[in-house]
Protein backbone atom coordinates (compact mmCIF):
# COMPACT_ATOMS: atom_id res chain seq x y z
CA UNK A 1 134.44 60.77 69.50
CA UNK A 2 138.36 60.27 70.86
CA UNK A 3 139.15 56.87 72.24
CA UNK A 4 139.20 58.65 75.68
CA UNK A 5 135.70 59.68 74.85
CA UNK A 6 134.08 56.38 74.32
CA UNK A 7 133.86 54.88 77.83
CA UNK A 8 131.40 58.30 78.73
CA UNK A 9 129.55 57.28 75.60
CA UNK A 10 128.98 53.71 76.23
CA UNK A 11 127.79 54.73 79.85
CA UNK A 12 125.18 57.15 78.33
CA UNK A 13 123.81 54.78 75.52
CA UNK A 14 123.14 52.05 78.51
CA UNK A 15 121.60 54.73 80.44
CA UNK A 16 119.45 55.64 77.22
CA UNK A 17 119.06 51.69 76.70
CA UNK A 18 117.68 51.02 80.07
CA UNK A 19 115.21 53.88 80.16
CA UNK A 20 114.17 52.90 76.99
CA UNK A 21 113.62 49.64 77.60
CA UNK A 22 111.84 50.46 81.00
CA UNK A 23 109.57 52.40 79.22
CA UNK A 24 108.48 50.40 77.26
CA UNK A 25 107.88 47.40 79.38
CA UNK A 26 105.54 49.72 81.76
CA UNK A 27 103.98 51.79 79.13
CA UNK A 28 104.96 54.69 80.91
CA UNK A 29 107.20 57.32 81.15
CA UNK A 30 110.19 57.59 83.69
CA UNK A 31 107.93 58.48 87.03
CA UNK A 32 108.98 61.86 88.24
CA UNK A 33 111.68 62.39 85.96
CA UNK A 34 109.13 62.56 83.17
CA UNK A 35 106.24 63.99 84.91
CA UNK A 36 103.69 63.68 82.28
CA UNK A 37 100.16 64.46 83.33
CA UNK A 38 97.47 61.10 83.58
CA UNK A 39 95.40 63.59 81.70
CA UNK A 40 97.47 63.97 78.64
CA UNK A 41 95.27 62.40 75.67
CA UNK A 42 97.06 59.37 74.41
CA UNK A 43 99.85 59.19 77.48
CA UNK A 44 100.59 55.66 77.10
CA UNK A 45 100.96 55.80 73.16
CA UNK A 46 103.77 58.78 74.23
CA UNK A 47 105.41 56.86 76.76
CA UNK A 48 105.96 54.22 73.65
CA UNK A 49 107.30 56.76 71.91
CA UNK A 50 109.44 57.90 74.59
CA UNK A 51 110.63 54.49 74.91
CA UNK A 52 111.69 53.68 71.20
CA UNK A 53 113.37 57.21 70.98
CA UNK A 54 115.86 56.11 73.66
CA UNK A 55 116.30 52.54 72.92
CA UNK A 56 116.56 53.37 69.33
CA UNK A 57 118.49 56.78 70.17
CA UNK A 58 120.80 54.64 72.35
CA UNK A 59 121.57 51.95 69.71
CA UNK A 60 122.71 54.36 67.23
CA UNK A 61 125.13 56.56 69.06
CA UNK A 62 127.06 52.85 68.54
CA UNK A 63 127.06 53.15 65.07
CA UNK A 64 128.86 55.69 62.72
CA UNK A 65 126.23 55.36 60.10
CA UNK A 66 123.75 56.59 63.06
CA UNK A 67 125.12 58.31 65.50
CA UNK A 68 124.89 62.13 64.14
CA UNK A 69 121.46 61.55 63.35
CA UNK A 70 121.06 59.96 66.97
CA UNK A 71 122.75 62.62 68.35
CA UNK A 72 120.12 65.17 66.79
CA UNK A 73 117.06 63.39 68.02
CA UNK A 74 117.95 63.06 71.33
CA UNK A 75 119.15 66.26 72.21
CA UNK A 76 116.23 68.13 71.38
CA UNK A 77 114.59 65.39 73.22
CA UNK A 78 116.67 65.94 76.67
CA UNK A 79 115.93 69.74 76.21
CA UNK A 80 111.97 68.52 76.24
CA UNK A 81 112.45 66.17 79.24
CA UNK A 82 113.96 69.24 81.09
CA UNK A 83 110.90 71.74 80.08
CA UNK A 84 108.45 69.09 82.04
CA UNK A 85 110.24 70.25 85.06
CA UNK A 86 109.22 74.38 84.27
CA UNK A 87 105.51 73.97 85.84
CA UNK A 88 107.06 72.88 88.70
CA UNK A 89 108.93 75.67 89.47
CA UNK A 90 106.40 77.55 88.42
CA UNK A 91 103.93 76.29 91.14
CA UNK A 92 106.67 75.95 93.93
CA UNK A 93 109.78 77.16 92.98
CA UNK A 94 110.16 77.54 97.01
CA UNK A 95 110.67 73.71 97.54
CA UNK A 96 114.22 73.15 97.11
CA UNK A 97 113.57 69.19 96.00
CA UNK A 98 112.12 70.84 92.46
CA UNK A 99 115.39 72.19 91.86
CA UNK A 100 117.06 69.25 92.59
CA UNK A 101 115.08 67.26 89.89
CA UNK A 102 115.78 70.10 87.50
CA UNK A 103 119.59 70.00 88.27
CA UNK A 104 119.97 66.41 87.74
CA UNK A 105 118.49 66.38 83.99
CA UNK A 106 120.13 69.32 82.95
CA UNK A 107 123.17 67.62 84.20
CA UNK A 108 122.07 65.07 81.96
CA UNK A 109 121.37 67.47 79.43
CA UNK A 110 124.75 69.01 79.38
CA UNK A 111 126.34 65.71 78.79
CA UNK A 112 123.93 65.27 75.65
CA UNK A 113 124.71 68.71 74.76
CA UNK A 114 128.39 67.32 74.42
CA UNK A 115 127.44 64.22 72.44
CA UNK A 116 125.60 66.85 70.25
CA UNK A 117 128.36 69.12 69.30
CA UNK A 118 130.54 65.97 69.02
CA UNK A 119 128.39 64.12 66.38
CA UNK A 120 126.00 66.07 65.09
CA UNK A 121 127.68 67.13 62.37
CA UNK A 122 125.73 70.39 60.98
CA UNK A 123 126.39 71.57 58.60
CA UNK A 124 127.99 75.79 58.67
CA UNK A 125 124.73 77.67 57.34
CA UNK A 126 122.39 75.61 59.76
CA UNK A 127 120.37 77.65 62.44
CA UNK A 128 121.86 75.80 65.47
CA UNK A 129 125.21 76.55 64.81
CA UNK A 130 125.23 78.37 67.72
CA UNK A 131 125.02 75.35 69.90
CA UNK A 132 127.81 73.42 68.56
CA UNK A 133 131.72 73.89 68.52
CA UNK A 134 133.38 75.89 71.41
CA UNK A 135 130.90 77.56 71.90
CA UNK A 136 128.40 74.90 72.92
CA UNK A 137 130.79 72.96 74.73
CA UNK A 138 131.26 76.37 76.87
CA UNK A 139 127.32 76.59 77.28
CA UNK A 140 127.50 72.64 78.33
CA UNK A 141 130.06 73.09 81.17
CA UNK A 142 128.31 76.30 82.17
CA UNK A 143 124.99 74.29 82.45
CA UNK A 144 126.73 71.21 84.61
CA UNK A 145 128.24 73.88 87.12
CA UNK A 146 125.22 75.41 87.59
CA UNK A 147 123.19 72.51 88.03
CA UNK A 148 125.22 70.90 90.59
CA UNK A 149 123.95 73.46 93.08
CA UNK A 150 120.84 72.83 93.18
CA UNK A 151 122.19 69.15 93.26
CA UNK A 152 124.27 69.65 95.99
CA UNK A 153 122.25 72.00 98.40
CA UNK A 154 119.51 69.10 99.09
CA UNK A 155 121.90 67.44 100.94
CA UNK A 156 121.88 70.14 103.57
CA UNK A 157 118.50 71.05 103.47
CA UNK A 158 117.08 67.18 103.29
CA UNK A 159 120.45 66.03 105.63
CA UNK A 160 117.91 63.38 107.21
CA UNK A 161 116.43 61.97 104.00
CA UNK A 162 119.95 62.22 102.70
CA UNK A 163 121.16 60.43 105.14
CA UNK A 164 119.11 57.62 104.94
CA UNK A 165 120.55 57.14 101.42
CA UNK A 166 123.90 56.29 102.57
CA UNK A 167 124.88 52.88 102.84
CA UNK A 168 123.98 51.39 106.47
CA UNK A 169 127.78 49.98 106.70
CA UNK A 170 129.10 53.40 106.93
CA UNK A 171 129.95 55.07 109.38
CA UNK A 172 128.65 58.92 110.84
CA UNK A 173 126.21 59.05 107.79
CA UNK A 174 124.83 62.42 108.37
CA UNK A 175 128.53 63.55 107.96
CA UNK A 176 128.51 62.35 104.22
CA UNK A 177 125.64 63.74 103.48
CA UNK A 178 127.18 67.25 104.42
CA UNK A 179 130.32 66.13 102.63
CA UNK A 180 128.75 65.27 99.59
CA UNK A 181 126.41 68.26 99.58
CA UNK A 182 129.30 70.26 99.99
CA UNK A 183 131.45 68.61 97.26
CA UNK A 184 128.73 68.73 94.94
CA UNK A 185 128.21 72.35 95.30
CA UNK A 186 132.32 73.10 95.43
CA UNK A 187 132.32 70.95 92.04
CA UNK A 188 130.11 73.29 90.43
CA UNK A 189 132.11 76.77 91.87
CA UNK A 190 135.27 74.91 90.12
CA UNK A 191 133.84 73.81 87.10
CA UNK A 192 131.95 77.74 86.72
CA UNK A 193 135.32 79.51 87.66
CA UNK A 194 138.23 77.48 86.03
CA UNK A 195 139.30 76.44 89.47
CA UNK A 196 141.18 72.88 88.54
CA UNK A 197 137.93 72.61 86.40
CA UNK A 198 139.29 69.23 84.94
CA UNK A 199 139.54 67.76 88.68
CA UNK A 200 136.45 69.37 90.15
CA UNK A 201 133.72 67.85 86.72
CA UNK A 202 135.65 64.30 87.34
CA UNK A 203 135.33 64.39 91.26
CA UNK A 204 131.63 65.01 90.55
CA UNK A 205 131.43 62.18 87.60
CA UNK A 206 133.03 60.07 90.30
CA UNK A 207 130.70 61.04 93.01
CA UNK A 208 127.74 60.35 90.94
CA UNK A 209 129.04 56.78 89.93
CA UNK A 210 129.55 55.83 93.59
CA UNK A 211 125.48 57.24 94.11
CA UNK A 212 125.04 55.04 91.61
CA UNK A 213 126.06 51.56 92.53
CA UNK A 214 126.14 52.13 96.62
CA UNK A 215 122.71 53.07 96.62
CA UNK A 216 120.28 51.79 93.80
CA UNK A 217 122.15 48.61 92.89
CA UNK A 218 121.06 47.34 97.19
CA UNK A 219 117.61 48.94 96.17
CA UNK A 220 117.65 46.69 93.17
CA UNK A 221 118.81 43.60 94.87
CA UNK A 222 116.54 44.34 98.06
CA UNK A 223 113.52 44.19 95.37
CA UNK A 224 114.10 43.14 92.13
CA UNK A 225 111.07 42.85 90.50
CA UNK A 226 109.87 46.55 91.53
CA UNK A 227 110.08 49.53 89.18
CA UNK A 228 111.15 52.44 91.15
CA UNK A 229 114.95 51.35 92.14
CA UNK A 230 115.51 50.12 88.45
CA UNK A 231 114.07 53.18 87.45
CA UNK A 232 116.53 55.29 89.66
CA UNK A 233 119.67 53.29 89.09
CA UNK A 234 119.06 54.03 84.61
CA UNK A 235 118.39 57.70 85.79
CA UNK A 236 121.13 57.71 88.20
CA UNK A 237 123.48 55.97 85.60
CA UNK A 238 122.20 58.45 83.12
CA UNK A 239 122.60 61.24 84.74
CA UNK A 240 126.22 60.24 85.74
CA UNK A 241 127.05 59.66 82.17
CA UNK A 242 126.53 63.13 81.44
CA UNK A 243 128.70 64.07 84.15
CA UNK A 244 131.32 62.07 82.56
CA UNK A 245 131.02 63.37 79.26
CA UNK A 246 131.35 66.97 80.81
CA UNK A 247 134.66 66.44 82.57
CA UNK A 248 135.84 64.18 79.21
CA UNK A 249 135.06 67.65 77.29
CA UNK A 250 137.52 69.29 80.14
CA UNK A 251 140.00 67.32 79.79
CA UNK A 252 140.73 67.92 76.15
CA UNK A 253 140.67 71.65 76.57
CA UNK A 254 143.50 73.62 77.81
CA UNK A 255 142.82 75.29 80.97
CA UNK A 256 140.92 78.58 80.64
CA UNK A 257 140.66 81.43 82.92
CA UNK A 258 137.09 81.28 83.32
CA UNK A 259 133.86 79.44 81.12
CA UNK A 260 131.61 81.55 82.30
């Protein structure tokens, strides 16, 4: 990772760090971001496991010594969080808040999908070539754009809940959650077509770090000792790292034409 890289990296292993931690305190898994069935045989042995695999995962992205192998356990690991979504859409892919929980991990995914081509280090002969280098950078930024969508379109079809989300002290709040929606949506077009790519992935990043603070951190403060907002502020933070680590992975690139 470039020095340019490392603030994106930090904010990801804290996100890791926190969920990990979470986990393991509640002996369970990160509500419905995780959705792991009560039925599963030994669920709260998994959520453990879940738990050390990001707190331990997170730790060694710090380290040299640690971070390609950390960087090949938790990728594979993101790509499993995502799958938990599938059923899901596969029982109401009509409810537009499904796709909004799938488009925030693979957001998150994409950014891990960066830390993986970064650090993993393969070696040439391996089978998963194909996801590292240029060309999985290209499949990351293709992933982001696409997810912010489904990110994005909630706000319009939710505009009330949305709504509520925004900070009391501002003003016309149904008119930033249209704005938002919007942006989010127009950040993915830009990021998908090469239009100002660079600017459009770091107005998102930047959109996703005001979410962040303006809305969980009063949740957190309003009730600290309750696990849902501290929940959604590591997801939120999470997720925004991996935003960050996109438009990081844009920024070094000379503009293209087109990534998809």
């Amino acid at each position: 990772m470039t020095r340019s890289q490392q603030p994106a990296l930090t904010l990801f292993v804290v996100g890791m760090i926190g969920l990990g931690t979470l986990a393991l305190i509640y002996g369970d898994f990160a509500l419905v971001w995780q959705p792991v069935g009560r039925w599963v045989p030994g669920r709260t042995g998994l959520a453990y496991v879940a738990g050390l695999i990001m707190l331990l995962g997170g730790i060694g992205l710090l380290f040299r010594a640690t971070a390609a192998l950390s960087a090949r356990i938790l990728f594979p690991y993101l790509i499993v969080w995502v799958l938990l979504k599938v059923p899901a859409l596969v029982v109401a892919p009509q409810m537009e808040g499904v796709w909004l929980g799938v488009g925030e991990l693979t957001v998150l995914l994409a950014g891990g999908w960066v830390l993986f081509v970064r650090l993993a280090g393969l070696r040439e002969d391996s089978i998963f070539t194909f996801a590292t280098g240029e060309n999985g950078i290209r499949i990351a930024r293709i992933l982001f754009a696409v997810s912010l969508i489904p990110i994005g379109l909630p706000h319009l079809v939710y505009t009330k809940a949305t709504a509520e989300l925004v900070p009391e002290w501002l003003p016309l709040r149904t008119g930033w959650a249209y704005l938002t929606g919007v942006g989010q949506m127009a950040c993915g077009i830009g990021v998908l077509f090469s239009i100002y790519p660079g600017v459009a992935a770091t107005t998102e990043a930047g959109m996703l770090s005001l979410f962040t603070l303006l809305v969980w951190i009063p949740a957190i403060l309003a009730a600290p000792t309750t696990r849902l907002p501290w929940t959604a502020f590591f997801i939120s933070w999470a997720i925004t790292s991996g935003a960050w680590l996109v438009a990081d992975s844009i920024a070094m690139k000379k503009p293209e034409r087109s990534v998809g």
